[in-house]
C-alpha atoms as a PDB file:
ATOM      1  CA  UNK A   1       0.000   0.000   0.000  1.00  0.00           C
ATOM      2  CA  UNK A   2       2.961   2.646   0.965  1.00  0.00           C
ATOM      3  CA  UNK A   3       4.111   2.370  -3.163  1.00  0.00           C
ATOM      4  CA  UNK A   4       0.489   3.411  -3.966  1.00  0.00           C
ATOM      5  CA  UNK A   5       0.629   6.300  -1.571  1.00  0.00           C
ATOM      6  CA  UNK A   6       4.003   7.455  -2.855  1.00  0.00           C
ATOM      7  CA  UNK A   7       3.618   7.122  -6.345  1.00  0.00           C
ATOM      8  CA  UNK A   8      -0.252   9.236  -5.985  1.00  0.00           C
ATOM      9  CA  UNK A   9       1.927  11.762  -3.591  1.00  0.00           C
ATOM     10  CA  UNK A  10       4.276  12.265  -6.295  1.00  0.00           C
ATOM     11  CA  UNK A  11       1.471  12.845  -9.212  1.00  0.00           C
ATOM     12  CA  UNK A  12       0.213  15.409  -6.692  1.00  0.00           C
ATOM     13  CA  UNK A  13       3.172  17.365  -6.186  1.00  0.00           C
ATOM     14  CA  UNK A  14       3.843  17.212 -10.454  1.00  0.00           C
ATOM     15  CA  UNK A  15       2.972  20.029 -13.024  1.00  0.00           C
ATOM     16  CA  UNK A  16       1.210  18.819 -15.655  1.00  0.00           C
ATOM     17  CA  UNK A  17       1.631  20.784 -18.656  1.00  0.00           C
ATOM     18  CA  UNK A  18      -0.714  20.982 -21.587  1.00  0.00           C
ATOM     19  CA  UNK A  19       0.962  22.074 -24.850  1.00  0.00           C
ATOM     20  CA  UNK A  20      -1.027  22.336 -28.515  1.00  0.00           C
ATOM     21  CA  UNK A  21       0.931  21.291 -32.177  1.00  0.00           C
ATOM     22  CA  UNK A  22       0.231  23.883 -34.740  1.00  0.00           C
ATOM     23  CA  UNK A  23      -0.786  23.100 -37.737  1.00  0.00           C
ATOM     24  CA  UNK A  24       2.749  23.763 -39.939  1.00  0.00           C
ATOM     25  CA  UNK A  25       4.359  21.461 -37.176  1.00  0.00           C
ATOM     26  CA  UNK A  26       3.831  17.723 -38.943  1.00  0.00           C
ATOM     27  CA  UNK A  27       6.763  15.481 -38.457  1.00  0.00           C
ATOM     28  CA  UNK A  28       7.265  11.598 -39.206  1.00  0.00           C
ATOM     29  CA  UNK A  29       5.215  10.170 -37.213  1.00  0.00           C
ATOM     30  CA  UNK A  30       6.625   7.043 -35.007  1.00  0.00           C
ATOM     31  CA  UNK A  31       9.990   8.442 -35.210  1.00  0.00           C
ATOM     32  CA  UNK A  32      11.939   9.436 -31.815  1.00  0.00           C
ATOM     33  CA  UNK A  33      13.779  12.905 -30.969  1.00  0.00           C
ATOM     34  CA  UNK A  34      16.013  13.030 -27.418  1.00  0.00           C
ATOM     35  CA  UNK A  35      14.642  15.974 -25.919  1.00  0.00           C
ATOM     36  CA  UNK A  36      16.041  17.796 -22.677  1.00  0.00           C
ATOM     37  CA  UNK A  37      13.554  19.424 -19.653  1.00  0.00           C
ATOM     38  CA  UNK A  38      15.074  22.502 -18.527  1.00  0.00           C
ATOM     39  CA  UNK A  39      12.642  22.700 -15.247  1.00  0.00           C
ATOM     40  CA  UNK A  40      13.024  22.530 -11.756  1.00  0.00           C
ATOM     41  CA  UNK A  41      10.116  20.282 -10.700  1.00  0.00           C
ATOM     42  CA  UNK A  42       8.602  17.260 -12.297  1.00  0.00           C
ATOM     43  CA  UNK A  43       6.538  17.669 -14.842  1.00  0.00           C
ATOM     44  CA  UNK A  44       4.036  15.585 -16.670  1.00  0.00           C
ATOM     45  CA  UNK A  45       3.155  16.458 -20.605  1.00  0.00           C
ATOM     46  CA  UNK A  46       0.927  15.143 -23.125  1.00  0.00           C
ATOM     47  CA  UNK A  47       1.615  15.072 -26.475  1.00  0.00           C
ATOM     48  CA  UNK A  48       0.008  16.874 -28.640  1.00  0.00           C
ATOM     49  CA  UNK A  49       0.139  15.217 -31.714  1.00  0.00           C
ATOM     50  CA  UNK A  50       0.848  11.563 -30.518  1.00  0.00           C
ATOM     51  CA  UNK A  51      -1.286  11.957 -27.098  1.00  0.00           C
ATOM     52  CA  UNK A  52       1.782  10.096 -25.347  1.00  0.00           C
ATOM     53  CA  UNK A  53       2.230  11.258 -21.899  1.00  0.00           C
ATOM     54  CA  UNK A  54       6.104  12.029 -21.165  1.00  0.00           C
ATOM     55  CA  UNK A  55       6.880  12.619 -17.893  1.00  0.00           C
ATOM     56  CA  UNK A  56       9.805  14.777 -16.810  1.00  0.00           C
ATOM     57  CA  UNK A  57      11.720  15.851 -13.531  1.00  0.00           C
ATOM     58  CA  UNK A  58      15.448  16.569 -12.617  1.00  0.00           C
ATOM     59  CA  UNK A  59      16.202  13.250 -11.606  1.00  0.00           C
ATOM     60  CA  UNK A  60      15.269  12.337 -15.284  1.00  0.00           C
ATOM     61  CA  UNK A  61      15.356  15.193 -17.544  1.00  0.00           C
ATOM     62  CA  UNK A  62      15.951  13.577 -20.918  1.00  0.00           C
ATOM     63  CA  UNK A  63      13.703  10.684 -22.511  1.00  0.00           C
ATOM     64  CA  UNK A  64      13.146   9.877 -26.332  1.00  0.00           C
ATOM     65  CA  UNK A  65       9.419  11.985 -27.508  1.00  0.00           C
ATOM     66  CA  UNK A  66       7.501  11.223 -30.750  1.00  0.00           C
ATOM     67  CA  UNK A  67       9.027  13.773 -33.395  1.00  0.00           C
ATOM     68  CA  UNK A  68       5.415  14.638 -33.816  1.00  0.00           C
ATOM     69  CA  UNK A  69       5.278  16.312 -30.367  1.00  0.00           C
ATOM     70  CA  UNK A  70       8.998  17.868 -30.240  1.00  0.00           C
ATOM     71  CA  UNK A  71       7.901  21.040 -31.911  1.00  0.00           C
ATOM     72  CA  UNK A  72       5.001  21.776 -29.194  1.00  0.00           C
ATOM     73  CA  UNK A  73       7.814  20.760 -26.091  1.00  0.00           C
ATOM     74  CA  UNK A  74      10.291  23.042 -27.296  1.00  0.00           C
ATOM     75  CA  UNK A  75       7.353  26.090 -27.735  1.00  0.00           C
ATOM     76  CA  UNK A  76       7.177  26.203 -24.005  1.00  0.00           C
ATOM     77  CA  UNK A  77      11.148  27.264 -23.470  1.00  0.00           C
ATOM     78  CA  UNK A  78      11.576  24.476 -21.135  1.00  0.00           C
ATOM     79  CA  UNK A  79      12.623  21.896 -23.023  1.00  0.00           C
ATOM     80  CA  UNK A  80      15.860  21.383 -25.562  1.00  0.00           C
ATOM     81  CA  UNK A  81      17.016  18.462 -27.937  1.00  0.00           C
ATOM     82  CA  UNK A  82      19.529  16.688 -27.262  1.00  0.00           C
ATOM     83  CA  UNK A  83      21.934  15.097 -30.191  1.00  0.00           C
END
């Protein structure tokens, strides 16, 4: 039962952050981009494009994101790619 309480404390104490694609932002769709979260907190996202949720926080900034939803991440300043 403690896991359950941890891992509900933690989605309480996240951000989640909604971002929107724009229309002139189509990518390959499937394909994988290593993007970087810049923040200070953790952070849970959902794509806007793919509706993957990515979730984010200093322990683990960086995670592979659908290409489709890369433009939208990086619109918000707090995010980067990574090579």
């Amino acid at each position: 039962m403690s896991c359950c309480r941890k891992n509900r404390e933690a989605l309480n104490k996240s951000q989640i952050l909604s971002v929107t694609a724009s229309p002139a932002a189509a990518a390959s769709p499937g394909r994988k981009r290593s993007v970087a979260y810049l923040g200070k907190g953790t952070i849970l996202v959902a794509g806007p494009r793919s509706g993957r949720a990515y979730a984010f926080s200093p322990n683990e900034p960086e995670q592979s994101v659908d290409s489709q939803d890369v433009a939208a991440l990086l619109r918000t300043g707090i995010f980067v790619i990574r090579r």
